[in-house]
Protein backbone atom coordinates (compact mmCIF):
# COMPACT_ATOMS: atom_id res chain seq x y z
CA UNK A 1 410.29 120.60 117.82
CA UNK A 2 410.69 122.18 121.25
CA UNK A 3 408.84 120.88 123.79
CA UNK A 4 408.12 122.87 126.93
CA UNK A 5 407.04 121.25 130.36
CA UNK A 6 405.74 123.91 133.13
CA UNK A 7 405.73 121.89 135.97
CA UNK A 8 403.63 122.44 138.95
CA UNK A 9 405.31 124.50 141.70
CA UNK A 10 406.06 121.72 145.30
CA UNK A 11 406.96 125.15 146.96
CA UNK A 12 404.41 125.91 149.75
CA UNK A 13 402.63 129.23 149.26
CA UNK A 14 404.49 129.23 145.78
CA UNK A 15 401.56 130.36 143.19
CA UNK A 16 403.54 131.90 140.26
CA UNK A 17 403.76 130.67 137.03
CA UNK A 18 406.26 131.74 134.70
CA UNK A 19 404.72 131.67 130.92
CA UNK A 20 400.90 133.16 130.90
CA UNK A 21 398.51 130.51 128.56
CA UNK A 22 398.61 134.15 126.42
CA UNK A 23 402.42 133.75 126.15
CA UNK A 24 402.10 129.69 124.94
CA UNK A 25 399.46 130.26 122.20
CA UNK A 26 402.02 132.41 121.26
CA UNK A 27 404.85 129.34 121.26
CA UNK A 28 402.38 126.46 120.20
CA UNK A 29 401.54 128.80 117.13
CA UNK A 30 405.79 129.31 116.13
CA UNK A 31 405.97 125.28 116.34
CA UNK A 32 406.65 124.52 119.91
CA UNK A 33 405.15 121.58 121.52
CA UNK A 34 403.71 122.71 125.60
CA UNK A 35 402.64 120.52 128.44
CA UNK A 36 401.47 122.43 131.53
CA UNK A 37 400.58 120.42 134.51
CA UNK A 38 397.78 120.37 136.60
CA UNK A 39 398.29 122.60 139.76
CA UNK A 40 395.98 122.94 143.20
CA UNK A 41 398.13 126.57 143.89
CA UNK A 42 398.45 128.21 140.78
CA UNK A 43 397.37 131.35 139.89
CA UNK A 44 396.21 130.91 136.82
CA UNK A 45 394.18 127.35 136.23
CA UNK A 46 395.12 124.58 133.74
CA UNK A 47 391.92 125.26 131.70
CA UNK A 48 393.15 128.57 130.46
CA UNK A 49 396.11 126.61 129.23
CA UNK A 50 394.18 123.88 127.93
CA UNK A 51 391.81 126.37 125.87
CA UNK A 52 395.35 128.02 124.74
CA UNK A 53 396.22 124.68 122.86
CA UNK A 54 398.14 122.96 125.57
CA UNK A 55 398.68 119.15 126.88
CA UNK A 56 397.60 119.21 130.64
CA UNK A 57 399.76 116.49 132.38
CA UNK A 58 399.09 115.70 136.31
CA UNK A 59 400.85 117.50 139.13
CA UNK A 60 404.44 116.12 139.56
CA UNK A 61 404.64 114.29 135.84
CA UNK A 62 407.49 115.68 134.27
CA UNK A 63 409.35 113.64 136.04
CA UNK A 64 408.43 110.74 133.48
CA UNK A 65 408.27 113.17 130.73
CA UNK A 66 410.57 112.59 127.19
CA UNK A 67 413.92 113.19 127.89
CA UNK A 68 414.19 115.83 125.59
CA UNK A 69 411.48 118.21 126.95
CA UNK A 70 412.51 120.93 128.66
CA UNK A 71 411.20 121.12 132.20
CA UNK A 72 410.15 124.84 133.37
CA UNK A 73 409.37 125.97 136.78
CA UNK A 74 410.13 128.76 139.18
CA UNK A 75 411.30 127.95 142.39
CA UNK A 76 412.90 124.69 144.06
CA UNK A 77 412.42 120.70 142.80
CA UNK A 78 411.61 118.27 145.61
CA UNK A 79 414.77 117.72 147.80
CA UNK A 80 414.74 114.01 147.11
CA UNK A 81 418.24 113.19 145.72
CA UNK A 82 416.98 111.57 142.30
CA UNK A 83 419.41 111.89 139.15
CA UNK A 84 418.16 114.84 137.22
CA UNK A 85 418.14 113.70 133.59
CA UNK A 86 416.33 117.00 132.10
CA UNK A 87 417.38 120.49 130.92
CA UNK A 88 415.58 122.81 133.80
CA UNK A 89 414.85 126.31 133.33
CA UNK A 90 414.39 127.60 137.14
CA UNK A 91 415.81 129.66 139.98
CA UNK A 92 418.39 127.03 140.99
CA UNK A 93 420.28 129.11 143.96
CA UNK A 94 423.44 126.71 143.11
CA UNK A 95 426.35 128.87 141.76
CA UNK A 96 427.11 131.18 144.98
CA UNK A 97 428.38 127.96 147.40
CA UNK A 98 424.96 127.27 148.80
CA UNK A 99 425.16 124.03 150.57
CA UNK A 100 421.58 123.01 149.38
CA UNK A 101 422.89 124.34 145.78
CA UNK A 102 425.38 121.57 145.39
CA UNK A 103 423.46 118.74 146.25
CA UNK A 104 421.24 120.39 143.37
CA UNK A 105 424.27 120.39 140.96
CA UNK A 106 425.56 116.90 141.59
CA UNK A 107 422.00 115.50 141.09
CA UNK A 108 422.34 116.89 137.48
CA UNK A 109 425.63 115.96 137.25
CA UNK A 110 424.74 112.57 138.28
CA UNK A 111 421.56 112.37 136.01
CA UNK A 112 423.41 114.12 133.04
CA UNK A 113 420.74 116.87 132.63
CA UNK A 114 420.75 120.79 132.72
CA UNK A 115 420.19 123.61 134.59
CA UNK A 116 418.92 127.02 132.98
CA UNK A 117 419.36 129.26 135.49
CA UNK A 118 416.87 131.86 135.09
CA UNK A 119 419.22 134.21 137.69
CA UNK A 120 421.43 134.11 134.64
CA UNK A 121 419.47 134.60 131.31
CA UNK A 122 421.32 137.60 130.50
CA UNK A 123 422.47 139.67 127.50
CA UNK A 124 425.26 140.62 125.82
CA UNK A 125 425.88 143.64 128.30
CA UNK A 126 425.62 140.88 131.49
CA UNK A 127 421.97 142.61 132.35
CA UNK A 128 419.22 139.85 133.35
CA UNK A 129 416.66 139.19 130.47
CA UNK A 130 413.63 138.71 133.11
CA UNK A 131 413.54 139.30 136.71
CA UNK A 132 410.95 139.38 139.34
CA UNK A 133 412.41 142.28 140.88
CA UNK A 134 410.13 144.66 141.20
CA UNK A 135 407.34 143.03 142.68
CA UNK A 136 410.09 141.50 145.22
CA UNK A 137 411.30 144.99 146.51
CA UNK A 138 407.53 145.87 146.60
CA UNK A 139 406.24 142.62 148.61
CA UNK A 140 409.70 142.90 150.52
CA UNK A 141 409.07 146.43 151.61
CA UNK A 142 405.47 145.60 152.60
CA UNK A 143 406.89 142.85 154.76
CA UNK A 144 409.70 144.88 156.54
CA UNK A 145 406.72 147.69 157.28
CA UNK A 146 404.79 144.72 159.01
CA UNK A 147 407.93 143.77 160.55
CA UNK A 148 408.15 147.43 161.67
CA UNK A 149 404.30 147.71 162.73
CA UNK A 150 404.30 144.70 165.26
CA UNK A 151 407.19 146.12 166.78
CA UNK A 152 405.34 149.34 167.47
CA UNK A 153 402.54 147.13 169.25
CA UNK A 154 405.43 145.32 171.31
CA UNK A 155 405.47 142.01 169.09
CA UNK A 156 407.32 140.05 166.25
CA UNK A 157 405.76 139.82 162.95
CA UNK A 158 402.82 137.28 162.67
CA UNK A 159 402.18 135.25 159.32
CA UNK A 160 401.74 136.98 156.26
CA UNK A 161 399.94 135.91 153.43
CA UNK A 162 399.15 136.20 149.43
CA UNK A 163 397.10 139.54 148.37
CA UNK A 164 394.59 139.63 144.94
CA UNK A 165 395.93 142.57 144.33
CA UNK A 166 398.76 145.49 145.18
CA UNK A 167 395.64 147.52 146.03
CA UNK A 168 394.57 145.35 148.64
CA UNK A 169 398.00 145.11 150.39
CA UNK A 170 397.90 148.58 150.15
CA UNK A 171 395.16 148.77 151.94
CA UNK A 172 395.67 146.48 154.46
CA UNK A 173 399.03 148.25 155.49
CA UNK A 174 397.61 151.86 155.40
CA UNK A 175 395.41 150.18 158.21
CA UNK A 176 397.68 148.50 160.77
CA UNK A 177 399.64 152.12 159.95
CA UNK A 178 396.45 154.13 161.42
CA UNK A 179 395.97 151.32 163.92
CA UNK A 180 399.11 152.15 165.62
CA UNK A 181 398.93 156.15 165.73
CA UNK A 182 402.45 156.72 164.72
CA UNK A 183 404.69 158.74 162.56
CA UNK A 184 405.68 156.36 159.89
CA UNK A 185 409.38 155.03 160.23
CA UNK A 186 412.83 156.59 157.53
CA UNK A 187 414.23 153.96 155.72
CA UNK A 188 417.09 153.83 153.32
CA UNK A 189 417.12 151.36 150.29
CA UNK A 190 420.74 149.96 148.64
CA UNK A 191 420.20 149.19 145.20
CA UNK A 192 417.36 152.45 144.89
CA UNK A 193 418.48 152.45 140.80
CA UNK A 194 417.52 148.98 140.15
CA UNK A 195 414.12 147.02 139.75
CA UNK A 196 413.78 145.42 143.18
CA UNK A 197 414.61 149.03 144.57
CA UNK A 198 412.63 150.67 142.59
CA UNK A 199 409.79 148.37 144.04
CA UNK A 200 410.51 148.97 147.19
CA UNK A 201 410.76 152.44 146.93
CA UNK A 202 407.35 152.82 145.18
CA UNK A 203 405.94 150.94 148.46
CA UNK A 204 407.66 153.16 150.67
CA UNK A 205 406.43 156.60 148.47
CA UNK A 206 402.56 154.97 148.88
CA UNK A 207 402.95 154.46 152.39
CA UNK A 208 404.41 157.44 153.67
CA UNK A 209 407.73 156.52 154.66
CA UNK A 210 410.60 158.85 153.91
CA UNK A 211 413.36 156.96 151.67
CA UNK A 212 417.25 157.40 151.28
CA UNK A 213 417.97 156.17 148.36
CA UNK A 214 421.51 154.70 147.46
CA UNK A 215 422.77 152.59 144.72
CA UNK A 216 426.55 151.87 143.67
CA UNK A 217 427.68 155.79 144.28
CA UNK A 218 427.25 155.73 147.85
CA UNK A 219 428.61 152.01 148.82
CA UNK A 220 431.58 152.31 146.25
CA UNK A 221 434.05 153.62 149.38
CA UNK A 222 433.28 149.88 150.75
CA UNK A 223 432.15 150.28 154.36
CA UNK A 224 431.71 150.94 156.85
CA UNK A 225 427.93 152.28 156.72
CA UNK A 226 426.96 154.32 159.59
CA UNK A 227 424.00 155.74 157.80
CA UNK A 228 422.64 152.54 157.90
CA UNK A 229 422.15 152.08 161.85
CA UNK A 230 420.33 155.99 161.65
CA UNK A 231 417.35 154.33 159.35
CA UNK A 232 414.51 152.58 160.89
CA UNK A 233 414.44 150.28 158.14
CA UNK A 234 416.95 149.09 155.71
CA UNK A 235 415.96 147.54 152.68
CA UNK A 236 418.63 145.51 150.57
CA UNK A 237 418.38 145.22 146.78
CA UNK A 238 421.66 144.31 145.80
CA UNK A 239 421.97 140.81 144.97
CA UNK A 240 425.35 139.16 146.67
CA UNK A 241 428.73 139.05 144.78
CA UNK A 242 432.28 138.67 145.29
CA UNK A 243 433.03 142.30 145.99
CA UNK A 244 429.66 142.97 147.57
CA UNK A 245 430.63 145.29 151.06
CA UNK A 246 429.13 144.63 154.04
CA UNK A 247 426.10 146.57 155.21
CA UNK A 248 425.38 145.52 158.36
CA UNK A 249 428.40 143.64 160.50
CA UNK A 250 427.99 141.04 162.73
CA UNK A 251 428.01 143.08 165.89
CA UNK A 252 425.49 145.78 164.59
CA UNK A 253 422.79 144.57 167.05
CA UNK A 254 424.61 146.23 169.71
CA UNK A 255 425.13 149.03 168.53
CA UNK A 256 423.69 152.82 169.43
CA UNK A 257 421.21 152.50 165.81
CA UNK A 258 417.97 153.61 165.03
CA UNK A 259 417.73 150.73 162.74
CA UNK A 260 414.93 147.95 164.29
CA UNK A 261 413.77 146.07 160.81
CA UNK A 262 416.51 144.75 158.16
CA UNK A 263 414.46 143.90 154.79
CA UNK A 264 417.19 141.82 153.40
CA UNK A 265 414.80 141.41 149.57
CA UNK A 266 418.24 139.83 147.66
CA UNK A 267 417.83 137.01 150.46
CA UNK A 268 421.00 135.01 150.26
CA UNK A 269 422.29 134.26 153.87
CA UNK A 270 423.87 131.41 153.13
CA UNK A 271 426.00 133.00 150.40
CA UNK A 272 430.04 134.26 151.60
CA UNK A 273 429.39 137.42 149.58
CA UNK A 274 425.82 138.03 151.89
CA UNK A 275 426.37 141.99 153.02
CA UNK A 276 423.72 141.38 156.20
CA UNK A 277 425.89 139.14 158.64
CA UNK A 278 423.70 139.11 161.81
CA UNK A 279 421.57 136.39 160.68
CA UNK A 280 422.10 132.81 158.77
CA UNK A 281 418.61 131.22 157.35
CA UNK A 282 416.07 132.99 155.47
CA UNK A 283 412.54 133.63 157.09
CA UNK A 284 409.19 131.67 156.19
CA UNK A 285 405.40 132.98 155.41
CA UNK A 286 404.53 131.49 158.63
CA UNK A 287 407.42 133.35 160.66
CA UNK A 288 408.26 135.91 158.69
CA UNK A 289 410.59 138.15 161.01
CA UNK A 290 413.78 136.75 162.71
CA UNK A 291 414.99 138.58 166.36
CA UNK A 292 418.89 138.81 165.88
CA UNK A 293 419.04 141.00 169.16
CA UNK A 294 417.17 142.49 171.75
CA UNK A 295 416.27 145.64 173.89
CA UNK A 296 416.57 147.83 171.50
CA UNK A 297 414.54 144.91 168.55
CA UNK A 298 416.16 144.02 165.33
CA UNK A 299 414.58 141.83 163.17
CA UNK A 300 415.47 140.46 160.10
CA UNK A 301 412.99 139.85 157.42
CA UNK A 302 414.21 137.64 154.58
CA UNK A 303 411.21 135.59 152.46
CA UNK A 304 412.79 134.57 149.42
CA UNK A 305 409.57 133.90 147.28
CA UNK A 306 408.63 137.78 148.24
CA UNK A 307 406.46 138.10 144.30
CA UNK A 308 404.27 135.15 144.96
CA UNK A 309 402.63 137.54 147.84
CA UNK A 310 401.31 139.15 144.55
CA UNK A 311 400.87 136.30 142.48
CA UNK A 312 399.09 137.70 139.28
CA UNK A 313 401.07 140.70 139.03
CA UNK A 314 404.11 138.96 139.35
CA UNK A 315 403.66 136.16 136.72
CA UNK A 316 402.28 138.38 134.52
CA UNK A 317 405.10 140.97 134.74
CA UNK A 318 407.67 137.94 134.77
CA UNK A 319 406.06 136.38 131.80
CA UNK A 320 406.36 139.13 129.44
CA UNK A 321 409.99 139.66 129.42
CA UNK A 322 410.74 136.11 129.74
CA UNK A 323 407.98 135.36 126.48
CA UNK A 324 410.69 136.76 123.88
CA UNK A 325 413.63 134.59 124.88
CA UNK A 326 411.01 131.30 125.49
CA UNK A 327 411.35 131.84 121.62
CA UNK A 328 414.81 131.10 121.07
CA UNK A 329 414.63 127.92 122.86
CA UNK A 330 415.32 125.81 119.60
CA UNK A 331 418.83 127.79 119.89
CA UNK A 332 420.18 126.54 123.26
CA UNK A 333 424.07 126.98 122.39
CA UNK A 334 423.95 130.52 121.24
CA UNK A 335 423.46 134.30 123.01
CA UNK A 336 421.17 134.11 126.23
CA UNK A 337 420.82 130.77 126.47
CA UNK A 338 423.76 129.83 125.60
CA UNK A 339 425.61 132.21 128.36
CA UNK A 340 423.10 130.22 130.90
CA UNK A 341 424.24 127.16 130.07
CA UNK A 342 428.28 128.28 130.09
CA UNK A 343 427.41 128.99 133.50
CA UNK A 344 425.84 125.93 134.74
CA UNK A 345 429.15 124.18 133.04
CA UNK A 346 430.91 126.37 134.85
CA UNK A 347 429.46 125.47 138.07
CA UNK A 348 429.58 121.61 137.72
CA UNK A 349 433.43 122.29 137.40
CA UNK A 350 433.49 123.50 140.48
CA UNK A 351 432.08 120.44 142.06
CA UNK A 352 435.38 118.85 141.83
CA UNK A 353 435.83 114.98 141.86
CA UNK A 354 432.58 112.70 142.66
């Protein structure tokens, strides 16, 4: 019997949920066993998944759960250096060099567990099974068009926050739009053909703002990107690889540009392959907009739990592509699952001696 955990998210402002208590009638009723914890921040309350059939554990218990259950979440574990001894099915952010992502993979490696990284749940064809995306480039073009209105009104980006519903962002940024009497800014999107750019894209096409779109056509010649700098906004969507050109160099800040908000919605700074190099750390809900340079402004805006700003969208979304390969969890060594966990053995090679 498989036996699911869905932890409770420790992320601040993290309210997702990855499996809907729709999606685990569905797995309690093909055999699985599924605890869901108790959580103060998430979207959908335990009850639902208690009156779907499943155990309801306290916040923070699957840390004491059977070895063998399978521990699901979304975004990072506590940072507190304890051996992992599970299998984890999450966004681990370990396989690119991140510094934080290696002290993730030696915990497992110390604890002997597993990491399922949902970034790599992909098919035969190397396409992801599940993906956020498209609420990210949505949320992350929102953001960018704050980023882009408090400039306007001579300021940086104030705190942003969690919306009921796409409607109601919607709403709230056709109003600081009108509030600042001004033509609405060009932007130009890398990665238009995909699902975060196709997010952001839709965001831009209900707010007004003219889009270039480009996807692996236009950045194939490898730099540099001059149409970049002539965009008010530029809106990354392409997640960083080896191979991955640079967009925006180092020294962009000072030069002649139109360009005053970077969106960068992939949100890896801390990878080698990033393609935004004028800024390091990713941005928070609280300070959402980073100033890389002055006089003219550039900001960076870089959240990099951009769906949770739409919480029940998201999950919902999420939860239905993920639902069909939540089935094939008894078969762990073969097809999607079994790519995911070639690449987590791949990655703990690469830790080198302990």
């Amino acid at each position: 019997m498989v036996h699911l955990w869905v932890r409770a998210e420790s992320r601040e402002h993290e309210q997702r949920v990855g499996v809907t208590p729709e999606g685990c009638a569905i797995l309690i009723a093909r055999g699985f066993q599924v605890t869901v914890e108790q959580s103060p921040t998430r979207i959908i309350e335990a009850e639902a998944y208690r009156a779907a059939g499943c155990a309801i554990a306290p916040e923070g218990a699957w840390t004491g759960a059977p070895k063998d259950a399978i521990i699901f979440g979304l975004k990072e574990l506590p940072e507190d250096g304890t051996p992992l001894i599970h299998r984890h099915i999450m966004f681990g952010h370990a396989y690119k060099g991140q510094p934080a992502g290696q002290v993730l993979l030696q915990r497992f490696r110390t604890g002997g567990g597993a990491l399922y990284d949902l970034e790599y749940l992909v098919d035969a064809q190397g396409r992801r099974v599940a993906a956020f995306g498209y609420w990210a480039g949505y949320a992350g073009a929102a953001v960018a068009l704050m980023c882009w209105v408090a400039q306007q009104r001579g300021a940086l980006c104030g705190p942003v926050d969690a919306y009921g519903t796409a409607d109601d962002m919607r709403a709230a940024l056709r109003a600081d739009l009108a509030d600042i009497n001004a033509a609405p800014p060009t932007a130009l999107i890398i990665g238009a053909l995909g699902r975060v750019g196709a997010g952001a894209a839709d965001l831009c096409a209900a707010m007004g703002v003219a889009v270039t779109k480009w996807d692996m056509d236009e950045t194939a010649h490898g730099g540099p990107f001059p149409e970049v700098l002539a965009h008010n906004i530029f809106l990354n969507c392409i997640l960083a690889r080896p191979g991955t050109p640079v967009f925006v160099a180092s020294d962009a800040g000072a030069a002649a540009r139109q360009l005053s908000v970077i969106g960068d919605i992939a949100c890896d700074p801390d990878s080698a392959f990033s393609p935004i190099k004028v800024y390091d750390r990713v941005t928070t809900w609280e300070t959402p907009a980073l100033r890389v340079h002055d006089a003219p402004a550039l900001d960076v805006t870089a959240i990099d739990n951009l769906p949770s700003m739409l919480p029940l969208e998201s999950s919902e979304d999420f939860a239905a592509q993920l639902l069909p390969v939540l089935m094939g969890l008894d078969q762990l060594d073969v097809d999607i699952w079994g790519r995911a966990a070639l690449a987590f053995r791949e990655a703990i090679g690469g830790l080198g001696a302990e």
